[in-house]
PDB file of N, CA and C in Angstrom:
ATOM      1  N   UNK A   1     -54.480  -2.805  17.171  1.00  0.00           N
ATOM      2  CA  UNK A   1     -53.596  -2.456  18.261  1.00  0.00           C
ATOM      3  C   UNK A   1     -52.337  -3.304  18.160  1.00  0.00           C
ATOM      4  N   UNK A   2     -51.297  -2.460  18.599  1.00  0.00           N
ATOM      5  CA  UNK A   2     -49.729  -3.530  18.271  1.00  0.00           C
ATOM      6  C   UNK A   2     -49.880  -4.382  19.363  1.00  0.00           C
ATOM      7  N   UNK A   3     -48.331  -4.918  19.288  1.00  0.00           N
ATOM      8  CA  UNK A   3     -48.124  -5.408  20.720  1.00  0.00           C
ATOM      9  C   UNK A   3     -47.749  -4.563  21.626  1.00  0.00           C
ATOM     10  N   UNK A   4     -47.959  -4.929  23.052  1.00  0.00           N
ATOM     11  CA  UNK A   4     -47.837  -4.057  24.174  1.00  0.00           C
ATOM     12  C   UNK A   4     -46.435  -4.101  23.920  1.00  0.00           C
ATOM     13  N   UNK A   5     -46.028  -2.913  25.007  1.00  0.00           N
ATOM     14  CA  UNK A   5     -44.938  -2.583  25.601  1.00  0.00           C
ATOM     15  C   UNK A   5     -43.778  -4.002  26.381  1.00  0.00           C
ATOM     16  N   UNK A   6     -42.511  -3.642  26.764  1.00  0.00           N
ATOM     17  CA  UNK A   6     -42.429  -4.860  27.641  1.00  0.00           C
ATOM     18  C   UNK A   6     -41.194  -3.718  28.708  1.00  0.00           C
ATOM     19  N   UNK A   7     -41.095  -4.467  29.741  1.00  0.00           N
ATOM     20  CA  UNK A   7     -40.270  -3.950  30.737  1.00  0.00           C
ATOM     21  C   UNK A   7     -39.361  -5.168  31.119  1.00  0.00           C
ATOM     22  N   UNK A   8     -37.952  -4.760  30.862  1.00  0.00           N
ATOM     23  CA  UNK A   8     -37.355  -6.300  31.536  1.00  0.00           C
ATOM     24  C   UNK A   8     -36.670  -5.390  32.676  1.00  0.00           C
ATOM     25  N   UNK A   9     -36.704  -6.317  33.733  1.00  0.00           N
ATOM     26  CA  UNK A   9     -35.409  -6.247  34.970  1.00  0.00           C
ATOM     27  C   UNK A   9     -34.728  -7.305  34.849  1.00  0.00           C
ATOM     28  N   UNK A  10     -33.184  -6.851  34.867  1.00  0.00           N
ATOM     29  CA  UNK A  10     -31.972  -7.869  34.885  1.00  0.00           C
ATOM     30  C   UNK A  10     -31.317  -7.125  35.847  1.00  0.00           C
ATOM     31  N   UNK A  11     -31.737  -8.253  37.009  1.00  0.00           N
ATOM     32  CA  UNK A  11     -30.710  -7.845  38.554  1.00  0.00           C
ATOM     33  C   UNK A  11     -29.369  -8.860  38.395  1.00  0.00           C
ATOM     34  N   UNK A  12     -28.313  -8.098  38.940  1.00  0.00           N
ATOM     35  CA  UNK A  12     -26.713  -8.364  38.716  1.00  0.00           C
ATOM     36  C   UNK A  12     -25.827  -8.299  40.097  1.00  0.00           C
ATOM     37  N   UNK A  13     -25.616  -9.717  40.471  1.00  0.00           N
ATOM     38  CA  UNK A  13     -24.963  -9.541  41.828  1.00  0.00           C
ATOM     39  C   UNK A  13     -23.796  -9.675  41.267  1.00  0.00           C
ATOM     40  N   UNK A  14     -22.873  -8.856  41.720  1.00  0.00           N
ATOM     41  CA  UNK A  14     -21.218  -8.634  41.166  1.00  0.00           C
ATOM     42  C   UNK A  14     -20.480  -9.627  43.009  1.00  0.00           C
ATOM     43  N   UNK A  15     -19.176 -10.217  42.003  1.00  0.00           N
ATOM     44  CA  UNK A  15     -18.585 -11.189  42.866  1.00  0.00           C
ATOM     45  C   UNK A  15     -17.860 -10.176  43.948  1.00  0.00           C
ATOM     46  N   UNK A  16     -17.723 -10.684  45.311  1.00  0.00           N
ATOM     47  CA  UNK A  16     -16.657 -10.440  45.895  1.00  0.00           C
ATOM     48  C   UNK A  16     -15.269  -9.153  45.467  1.00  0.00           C
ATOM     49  N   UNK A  17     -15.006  -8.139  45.646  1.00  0.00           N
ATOM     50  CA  UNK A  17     -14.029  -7.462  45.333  1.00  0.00           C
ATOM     51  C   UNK A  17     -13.771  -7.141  43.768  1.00  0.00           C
ATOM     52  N   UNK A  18     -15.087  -7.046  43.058  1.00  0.00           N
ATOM     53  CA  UNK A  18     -15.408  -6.971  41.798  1.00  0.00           C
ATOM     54  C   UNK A  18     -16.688  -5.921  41.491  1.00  0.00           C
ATOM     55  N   UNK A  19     -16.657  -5.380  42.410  1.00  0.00           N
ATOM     56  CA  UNK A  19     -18.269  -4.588  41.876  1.00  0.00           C
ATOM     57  C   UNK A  19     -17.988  -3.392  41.008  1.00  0.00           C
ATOM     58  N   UNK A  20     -17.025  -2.717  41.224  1.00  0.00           N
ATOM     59  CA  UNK A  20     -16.469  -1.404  40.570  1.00  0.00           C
ATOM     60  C   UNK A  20     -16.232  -2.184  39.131  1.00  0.00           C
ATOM     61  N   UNK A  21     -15.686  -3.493  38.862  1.00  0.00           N
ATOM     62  CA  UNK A  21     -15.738  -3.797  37.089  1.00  0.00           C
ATOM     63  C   UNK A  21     -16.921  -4.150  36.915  1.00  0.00           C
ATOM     64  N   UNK A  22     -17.316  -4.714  37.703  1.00  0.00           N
ATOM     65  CA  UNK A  22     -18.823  -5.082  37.180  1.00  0.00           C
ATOM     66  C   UNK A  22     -20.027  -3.884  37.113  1.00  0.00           C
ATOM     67  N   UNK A  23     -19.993  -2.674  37.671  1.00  0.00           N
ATOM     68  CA  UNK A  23     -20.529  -2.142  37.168  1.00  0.00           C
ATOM     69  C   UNK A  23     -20.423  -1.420  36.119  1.00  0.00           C
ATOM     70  N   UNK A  24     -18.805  -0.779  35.747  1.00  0.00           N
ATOM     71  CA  UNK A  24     -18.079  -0.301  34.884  1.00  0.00           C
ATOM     72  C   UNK A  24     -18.633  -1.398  33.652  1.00  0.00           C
ATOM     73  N   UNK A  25     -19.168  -2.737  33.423  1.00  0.00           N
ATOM     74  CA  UNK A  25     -19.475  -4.113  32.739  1.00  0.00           C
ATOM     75  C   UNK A  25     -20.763  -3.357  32.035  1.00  0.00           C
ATOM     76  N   UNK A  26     -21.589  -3.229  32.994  1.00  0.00           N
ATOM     77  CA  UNK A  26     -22.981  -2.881  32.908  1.00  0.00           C
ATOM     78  C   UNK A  26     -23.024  -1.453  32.415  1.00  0.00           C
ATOM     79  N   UNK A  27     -22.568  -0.322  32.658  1.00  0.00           N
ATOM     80  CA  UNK A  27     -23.063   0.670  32.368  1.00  0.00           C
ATOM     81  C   UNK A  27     -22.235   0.908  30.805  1.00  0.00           C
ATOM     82  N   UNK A  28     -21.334   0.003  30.691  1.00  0.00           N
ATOM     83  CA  UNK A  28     -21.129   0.235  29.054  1.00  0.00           C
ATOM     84  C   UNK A  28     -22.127  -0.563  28.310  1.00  0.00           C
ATOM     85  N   UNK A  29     -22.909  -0.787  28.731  1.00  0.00           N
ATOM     86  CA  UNK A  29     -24.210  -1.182  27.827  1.00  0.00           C
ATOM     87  C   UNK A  29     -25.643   0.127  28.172  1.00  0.00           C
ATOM     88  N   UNK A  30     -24.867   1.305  28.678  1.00  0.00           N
ATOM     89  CA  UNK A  30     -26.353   1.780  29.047  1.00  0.00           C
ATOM     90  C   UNK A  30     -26.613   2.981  27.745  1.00  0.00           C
ATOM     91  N   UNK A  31     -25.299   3.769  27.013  1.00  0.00           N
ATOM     92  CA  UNK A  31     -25.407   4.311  25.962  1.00  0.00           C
ATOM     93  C   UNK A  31     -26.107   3.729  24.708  1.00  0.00           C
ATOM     94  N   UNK A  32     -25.533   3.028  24.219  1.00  0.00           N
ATOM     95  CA  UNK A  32     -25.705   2.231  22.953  1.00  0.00           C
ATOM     96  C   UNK A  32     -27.316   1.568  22.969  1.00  0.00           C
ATOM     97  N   UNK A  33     -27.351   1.128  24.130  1.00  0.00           N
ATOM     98  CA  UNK A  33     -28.894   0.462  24.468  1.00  0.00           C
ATOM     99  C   UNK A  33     -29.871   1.650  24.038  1.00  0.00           C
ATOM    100  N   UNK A  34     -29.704   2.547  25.192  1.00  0.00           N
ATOM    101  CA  UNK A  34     -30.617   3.809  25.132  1.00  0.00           C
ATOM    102  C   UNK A  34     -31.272   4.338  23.282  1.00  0.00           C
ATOM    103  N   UNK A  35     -29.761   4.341  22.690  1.00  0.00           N
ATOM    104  CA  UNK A  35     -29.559   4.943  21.044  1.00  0.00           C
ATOM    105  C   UNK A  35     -30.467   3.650  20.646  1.00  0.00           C
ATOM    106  N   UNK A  36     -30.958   2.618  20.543  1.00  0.00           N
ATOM    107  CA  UNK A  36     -31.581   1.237  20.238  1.00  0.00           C
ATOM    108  C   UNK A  36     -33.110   2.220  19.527  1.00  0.00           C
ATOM    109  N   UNK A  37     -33.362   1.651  18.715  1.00  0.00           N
ATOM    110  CA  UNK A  37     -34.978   2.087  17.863  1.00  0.00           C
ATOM    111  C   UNK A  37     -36.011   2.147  19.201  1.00  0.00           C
ATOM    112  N   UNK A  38     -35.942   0.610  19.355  1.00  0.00           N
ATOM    113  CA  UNK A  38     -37.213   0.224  20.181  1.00  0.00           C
ATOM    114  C   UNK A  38     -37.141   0.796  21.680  1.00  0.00           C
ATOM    115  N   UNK A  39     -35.943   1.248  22.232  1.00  0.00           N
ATOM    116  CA  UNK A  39     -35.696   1.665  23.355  1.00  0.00           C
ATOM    117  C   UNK A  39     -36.526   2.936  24.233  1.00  0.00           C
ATOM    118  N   UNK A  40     -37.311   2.160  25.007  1.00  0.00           N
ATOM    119  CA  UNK A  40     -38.015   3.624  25.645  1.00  0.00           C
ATOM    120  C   UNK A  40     -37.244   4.103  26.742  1.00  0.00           C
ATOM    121  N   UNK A  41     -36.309   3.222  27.702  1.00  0.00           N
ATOM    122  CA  UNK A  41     -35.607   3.564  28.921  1.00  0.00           C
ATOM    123  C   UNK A  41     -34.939   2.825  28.840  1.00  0.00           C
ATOM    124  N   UNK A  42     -33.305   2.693  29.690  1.00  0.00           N
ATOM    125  CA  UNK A  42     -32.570   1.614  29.845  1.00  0.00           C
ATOM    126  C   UNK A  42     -31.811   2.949  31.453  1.00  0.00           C
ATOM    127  N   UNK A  43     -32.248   2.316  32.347  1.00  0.00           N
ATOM    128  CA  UNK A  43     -31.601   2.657  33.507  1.00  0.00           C
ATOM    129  C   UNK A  43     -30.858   1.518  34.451  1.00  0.00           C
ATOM    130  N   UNK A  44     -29.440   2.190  35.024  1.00  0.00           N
ATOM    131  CA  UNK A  44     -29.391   0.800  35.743  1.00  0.00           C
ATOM    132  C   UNK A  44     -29.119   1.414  37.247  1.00  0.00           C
ATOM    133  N   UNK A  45     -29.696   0.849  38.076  1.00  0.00           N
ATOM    134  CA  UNK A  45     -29.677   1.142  39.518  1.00  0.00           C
ATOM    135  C   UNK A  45     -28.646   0.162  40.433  1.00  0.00           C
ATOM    136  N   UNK A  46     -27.938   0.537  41.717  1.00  0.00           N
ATOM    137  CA  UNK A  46     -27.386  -0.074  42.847  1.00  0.00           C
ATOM    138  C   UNK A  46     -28.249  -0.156  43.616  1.00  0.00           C
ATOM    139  N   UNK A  47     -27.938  -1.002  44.763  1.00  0.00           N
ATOM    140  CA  UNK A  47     -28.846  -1.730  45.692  1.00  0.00           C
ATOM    141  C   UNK A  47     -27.811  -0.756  46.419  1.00  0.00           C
ATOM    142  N   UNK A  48     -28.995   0.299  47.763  1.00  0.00           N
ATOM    143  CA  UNK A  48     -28.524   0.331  49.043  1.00  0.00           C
ATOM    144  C   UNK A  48     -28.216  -0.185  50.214  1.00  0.00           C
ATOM    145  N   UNK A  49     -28.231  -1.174  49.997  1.00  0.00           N
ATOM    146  CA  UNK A  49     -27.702  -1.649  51.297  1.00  0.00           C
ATOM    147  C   UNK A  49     -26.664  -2.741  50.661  1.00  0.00           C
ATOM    148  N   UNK A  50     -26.238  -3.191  49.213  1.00  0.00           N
ATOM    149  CA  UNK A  50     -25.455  -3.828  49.100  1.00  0.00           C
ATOM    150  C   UNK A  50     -25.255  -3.684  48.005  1.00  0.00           C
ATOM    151  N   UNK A  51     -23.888  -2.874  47.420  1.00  0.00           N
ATOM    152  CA  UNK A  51     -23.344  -2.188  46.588  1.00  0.00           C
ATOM    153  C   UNK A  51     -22.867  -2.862  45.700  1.00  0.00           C
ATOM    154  N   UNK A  52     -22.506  -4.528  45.456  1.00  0.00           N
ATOM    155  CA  UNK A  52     -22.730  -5.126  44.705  1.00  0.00           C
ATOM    156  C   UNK A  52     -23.526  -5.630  44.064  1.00  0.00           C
ATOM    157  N   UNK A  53     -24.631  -5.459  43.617  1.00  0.00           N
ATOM    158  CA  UNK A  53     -26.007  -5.824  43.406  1.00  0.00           C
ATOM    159  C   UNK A  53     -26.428  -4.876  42.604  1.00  0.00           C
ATOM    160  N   UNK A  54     -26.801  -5.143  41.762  1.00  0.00           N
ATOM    161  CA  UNK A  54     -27.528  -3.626  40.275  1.00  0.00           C
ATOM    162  C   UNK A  54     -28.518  -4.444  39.805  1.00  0.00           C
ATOM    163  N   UNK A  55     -29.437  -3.346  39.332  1.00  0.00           N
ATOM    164  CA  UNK A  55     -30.494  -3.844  38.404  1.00  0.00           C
ATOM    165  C   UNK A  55     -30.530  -2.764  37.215  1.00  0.00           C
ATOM    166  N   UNK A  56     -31.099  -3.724  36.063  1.00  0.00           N
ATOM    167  CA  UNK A  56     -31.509  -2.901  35.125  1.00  0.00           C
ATOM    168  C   UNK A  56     -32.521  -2.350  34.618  1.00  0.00           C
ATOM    169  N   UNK A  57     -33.511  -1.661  34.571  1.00  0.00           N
ATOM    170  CA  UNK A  57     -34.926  -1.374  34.026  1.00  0.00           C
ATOM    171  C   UNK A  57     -34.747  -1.157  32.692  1.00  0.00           C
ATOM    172  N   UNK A  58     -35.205  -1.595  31.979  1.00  0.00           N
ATOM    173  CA  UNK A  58     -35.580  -1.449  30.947  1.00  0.00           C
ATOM    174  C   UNK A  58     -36.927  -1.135  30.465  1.00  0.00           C
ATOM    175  N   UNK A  59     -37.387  -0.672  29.051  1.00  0.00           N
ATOM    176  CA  UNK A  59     -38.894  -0.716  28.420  1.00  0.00           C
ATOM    177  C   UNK A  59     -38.334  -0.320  27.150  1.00  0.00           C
ATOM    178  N   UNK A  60     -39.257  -0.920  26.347  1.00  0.00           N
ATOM    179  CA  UNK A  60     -39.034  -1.632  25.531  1.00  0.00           C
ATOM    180  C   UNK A  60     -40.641  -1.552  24.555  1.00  0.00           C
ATOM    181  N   UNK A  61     -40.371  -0.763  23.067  1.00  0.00           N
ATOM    182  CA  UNK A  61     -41.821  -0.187  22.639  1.00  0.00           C
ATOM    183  C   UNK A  61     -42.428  -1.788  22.033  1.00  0.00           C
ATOM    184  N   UNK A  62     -41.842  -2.953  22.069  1.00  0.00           N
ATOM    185  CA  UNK A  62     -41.762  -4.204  22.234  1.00  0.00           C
ATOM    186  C   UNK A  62     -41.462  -5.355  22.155  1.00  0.00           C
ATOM    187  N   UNK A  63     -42.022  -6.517  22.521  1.00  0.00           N
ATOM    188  CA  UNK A  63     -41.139  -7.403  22.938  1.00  0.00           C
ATOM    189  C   UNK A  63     -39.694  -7.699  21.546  1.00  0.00           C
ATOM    190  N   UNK A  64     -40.254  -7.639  20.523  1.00  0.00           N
ATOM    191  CA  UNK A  64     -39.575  -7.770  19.186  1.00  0.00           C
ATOM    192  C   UNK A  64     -38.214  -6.561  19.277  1.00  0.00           C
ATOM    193  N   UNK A  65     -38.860  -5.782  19.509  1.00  0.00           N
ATOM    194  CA  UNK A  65     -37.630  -4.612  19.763  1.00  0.00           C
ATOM    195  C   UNK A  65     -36.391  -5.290  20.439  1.00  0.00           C
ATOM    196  N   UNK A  66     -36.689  -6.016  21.301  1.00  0.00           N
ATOM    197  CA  UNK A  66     -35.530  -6.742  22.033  1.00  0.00           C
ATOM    198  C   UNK A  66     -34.412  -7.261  21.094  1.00  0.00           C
ATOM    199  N   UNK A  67     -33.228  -7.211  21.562  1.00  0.00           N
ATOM    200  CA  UNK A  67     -32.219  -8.259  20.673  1.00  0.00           C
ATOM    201  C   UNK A  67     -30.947  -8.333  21.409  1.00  0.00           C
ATOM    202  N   UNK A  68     -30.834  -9.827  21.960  1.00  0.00           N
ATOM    203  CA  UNK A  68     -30.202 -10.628  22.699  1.00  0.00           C
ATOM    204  C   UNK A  68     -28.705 -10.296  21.401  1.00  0.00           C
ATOM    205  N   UNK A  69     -28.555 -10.190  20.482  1.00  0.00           N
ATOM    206  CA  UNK A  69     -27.476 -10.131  19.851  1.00  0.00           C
ATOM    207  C   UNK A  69     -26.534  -9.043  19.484  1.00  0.00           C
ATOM    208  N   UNK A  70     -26.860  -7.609  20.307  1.00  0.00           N
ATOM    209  CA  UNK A  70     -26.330  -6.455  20.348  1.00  0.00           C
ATOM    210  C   UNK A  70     -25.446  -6.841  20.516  1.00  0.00           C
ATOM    211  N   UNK A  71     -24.043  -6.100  20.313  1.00  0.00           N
ATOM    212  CA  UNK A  71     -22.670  -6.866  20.530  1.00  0.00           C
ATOM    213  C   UNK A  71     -22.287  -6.423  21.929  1.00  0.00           C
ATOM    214  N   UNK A  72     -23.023  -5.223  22.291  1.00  0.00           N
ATOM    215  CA  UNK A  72     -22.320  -5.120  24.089  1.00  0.00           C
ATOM    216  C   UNK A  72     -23.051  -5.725  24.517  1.00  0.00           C
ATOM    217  N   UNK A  73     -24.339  -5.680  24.274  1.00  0.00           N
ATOM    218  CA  UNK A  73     -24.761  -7.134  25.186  1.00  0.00           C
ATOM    219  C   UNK A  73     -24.225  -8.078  25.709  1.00  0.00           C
ATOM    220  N   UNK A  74     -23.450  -9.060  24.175  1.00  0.00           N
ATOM    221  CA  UNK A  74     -22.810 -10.050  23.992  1.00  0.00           C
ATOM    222  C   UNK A  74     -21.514 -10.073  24.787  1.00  0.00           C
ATOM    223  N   UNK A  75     -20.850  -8.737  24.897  1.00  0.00           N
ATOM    224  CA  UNK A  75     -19.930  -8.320  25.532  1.00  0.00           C
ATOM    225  C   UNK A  75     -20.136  -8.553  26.930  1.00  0.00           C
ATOM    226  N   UNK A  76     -20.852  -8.263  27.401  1.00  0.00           N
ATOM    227  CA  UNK A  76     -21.644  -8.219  29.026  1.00  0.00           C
ATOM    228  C   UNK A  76     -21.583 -10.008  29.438  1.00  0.00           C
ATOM    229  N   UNK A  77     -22.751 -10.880  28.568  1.00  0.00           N
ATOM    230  CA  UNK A  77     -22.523 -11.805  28.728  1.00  0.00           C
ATOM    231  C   UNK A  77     -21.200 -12.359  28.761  1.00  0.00           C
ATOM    232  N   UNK A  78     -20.412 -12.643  27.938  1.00  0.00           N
ATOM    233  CA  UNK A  78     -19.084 -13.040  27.692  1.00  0.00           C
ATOM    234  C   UNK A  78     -18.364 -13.040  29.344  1.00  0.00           C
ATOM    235  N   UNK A  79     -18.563 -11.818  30.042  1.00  0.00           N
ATOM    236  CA  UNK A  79     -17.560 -11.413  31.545  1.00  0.00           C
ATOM    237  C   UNK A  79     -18.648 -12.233  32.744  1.00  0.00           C
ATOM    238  N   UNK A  80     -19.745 -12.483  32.315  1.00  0.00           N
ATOM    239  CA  UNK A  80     -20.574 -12.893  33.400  1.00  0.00           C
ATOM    240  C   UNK A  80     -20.194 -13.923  33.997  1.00  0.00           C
ATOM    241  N   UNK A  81     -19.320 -14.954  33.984  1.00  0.00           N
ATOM    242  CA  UNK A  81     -18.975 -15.766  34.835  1.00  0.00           C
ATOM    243  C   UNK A  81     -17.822 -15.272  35.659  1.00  0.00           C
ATOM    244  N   UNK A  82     -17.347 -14.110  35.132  1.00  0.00           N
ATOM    245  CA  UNK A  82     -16.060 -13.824  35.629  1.00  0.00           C
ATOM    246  C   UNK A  82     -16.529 -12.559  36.854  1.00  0.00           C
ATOM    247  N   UNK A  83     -17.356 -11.890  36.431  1.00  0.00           N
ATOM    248  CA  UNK A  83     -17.934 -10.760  37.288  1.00  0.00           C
ATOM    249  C   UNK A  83     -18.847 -11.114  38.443  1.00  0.00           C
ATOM    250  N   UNK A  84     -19.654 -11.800  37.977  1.00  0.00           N
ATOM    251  CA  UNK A  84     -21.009 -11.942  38.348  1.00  0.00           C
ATOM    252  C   UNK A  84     -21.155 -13.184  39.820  1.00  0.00           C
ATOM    253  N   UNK A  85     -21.891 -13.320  40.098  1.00  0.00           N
ATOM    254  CA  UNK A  85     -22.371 -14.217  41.447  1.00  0.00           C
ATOM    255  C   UNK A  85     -23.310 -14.806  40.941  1.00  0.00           C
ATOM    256  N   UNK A  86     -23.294 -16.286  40.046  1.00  0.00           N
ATOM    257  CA  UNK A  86     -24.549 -17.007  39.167  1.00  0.00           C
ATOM    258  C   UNK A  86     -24.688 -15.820  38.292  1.00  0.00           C
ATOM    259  N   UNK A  87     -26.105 -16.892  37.836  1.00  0.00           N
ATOM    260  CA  UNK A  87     -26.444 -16.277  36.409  1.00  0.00           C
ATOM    261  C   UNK A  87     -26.967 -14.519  36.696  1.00  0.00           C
ATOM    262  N   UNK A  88     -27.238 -14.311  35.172  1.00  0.00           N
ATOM    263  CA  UNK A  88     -28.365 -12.917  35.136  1.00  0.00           C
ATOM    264  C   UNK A  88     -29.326 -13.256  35.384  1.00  0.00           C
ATOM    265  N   UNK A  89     -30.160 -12.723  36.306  1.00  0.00           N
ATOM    266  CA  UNK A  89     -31.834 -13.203  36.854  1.00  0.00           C
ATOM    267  C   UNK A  89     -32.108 -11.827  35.881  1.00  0.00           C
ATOM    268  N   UNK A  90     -32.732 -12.066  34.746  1.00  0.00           N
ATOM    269  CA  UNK A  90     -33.724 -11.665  33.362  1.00  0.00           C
ATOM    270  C   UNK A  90     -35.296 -11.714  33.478  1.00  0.00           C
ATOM    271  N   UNK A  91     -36.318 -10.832  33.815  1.00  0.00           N
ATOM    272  CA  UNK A  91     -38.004 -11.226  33.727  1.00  0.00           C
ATOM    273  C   UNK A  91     -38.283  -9.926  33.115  1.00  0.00           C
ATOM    274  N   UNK A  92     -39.091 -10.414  32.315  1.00  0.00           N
ATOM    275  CA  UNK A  92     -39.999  -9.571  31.354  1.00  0.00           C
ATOM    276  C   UNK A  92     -41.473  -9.868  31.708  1.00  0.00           C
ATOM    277  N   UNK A  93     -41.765  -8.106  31.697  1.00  0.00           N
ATOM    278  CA  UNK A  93     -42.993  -7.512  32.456  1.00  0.00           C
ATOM    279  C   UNK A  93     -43.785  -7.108  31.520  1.00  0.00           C
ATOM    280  N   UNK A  94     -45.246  -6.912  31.669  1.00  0.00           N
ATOM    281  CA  UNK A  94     -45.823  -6.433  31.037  1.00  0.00           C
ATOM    282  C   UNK A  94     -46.869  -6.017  31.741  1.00  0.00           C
ATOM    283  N   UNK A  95     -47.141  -4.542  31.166  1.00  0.00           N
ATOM    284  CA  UNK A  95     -47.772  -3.188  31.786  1.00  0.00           C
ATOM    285  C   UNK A  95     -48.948  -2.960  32.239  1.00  0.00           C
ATOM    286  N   UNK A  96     -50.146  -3.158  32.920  1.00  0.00           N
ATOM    287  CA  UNK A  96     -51.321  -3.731  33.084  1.00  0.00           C
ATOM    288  C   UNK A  96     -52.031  -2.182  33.592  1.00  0.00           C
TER     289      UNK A  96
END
């Protein structure tokens, strides 16, 4: 049997009078991700009741599939101090 599956959520609070770039930030990582080998889903959701705030779902056929070095990734990171409210809160799940 391989390794399991993995699911990450990366929730994204966008700063003050910044949420429209910051999500415009995020969803240019949602093509390219998706096209990824290992990629089973890459969705990213808004928070209703506070429209700055996104999360990402991910899954992932596994953990290895992952790679922190995609260049929009890298891209994403790079604006995160400038977009963002603190860090990326990043947890990886696994499917039970």
């Amino acid at each position: 049997m391989g390794e399991p599956r993995v699911t990450v959520l990366a929730r994204f609070k966008a700063k003050e009078g910044l949420e429209a770039e910051a999500e415009q930030a995020i969803a240019a990582c949602v093509s390219p991700t998706r096209a990824e080998a290992g990629c089973i889903n890459y969705d990213l959701h808004r928070s209703h009741d506070d429209k700055g705030t996104f999360i990402l779902h991910e899954s992932w056929v596994s953990r290895k599939a992952l790679s922190p070095e995609m260049p929009y990734l890298r891209t994403l990171k790079a604006k995160a101090t400038e977009l963002f409210v603190g860090p990326i809160d990043l947890s990886l799940w696994e499917r039970i």
